[in-house]
Protein backbone atom coordinates (compact mmCIF):
# COMPACT_ATOMS: atom_id res chain seq x y z
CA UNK A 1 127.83 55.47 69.58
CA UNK A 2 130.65 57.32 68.69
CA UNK A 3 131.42 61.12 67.58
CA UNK A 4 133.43 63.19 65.59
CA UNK A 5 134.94 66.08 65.49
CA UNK A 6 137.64 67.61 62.37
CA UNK A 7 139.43 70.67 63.77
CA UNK A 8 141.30 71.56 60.52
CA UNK A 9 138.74 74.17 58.99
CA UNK A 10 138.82 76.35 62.80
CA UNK A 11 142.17 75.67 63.31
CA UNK A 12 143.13 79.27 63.68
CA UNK A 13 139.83 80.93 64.94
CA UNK A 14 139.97 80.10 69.11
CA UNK A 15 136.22 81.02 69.96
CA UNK A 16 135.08 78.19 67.20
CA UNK A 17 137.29 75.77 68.85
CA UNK A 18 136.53 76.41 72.26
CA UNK A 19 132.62 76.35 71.06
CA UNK A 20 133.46 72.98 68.83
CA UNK A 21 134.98 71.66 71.74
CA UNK A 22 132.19 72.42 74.21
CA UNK A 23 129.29 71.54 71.74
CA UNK A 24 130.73 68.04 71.04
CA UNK A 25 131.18 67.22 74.26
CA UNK A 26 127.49 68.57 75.39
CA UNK A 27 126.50 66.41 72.59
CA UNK A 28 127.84 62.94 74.34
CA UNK A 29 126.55 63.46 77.44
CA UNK A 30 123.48 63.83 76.13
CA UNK A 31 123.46 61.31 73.66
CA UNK A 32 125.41 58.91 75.81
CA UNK A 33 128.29 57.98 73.32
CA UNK A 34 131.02 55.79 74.42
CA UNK A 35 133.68 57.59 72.06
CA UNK A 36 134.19 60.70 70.55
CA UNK A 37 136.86 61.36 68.51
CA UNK A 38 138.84 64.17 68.06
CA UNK A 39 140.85 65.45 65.21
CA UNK A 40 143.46 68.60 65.54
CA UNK A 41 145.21 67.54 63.21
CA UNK A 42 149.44 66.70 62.74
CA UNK A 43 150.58 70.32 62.22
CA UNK A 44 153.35 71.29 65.11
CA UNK A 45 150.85 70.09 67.87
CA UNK A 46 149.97 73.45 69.13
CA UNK A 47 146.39 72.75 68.73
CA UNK A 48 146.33 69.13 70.05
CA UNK A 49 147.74 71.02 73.13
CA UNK A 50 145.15 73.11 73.23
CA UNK A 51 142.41 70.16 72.82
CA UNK A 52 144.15 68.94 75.80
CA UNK A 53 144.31 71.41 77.96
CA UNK A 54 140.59 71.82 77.50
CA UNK A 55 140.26 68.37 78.39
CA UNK A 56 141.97 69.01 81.20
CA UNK A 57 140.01 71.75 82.90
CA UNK A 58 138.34 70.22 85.56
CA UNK A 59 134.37 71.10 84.79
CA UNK A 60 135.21 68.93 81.60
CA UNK A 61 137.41 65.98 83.18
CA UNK A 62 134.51 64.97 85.19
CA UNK A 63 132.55 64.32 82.03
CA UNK A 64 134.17 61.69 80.39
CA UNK A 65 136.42 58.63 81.75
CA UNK A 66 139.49 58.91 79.95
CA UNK A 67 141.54 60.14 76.78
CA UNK A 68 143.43 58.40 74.64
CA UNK A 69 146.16 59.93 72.12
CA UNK A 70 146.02 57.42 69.31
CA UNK A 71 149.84 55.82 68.34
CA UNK A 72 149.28 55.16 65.33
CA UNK A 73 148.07 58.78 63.80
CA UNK A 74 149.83 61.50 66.22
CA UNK A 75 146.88 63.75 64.51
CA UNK A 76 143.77 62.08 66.41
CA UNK A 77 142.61 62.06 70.33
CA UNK A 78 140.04 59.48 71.66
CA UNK A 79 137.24 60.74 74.90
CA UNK A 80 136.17 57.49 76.26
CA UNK A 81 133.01 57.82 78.32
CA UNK A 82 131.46 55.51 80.59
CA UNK A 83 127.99 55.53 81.70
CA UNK A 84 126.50 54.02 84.34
């Protein structure tokens, strides 16, 4: 199964993208989905930073198995899961 979530319509309201962020992720673990992806968008790359970072904190690294910044479309961010 895989998710998605489209950043560019909260793109300058932080609460929403924290709570995007959070809800999405919530939403694979419980529905088990190998993939979500997630789109900040091109812009400068100040909000694919911030999707990072929030990957990064470590209550949300142990969720999911890896990330995976997409090289063709500097815009998009794979969350691989695994499940056991």
């Amino acid at each position: 199964m895989k998710l998605k979530l489209d950043l560019h319509e909260i793109f300058n309201k932080g609460h929403d993208i924290d709570r995007a962020l959070r809800g999405i992720m919530d939403e694979a673990v419980a529905k088990k989905a190998t993939l979500v992806e997630i789109i900040p968008g091109k812009g400068s790359g100040q909000l694919k930073k911030r999707v990072l970072r929030f990957l990064d904190q470590k209550d949300v690294k142990q969720l999911y198995h890896r990330v995976e910044k997409d090289s063709k479309n500097f815009g998009r961010l794979f969350v691989h899961f695994r499940w056991k």
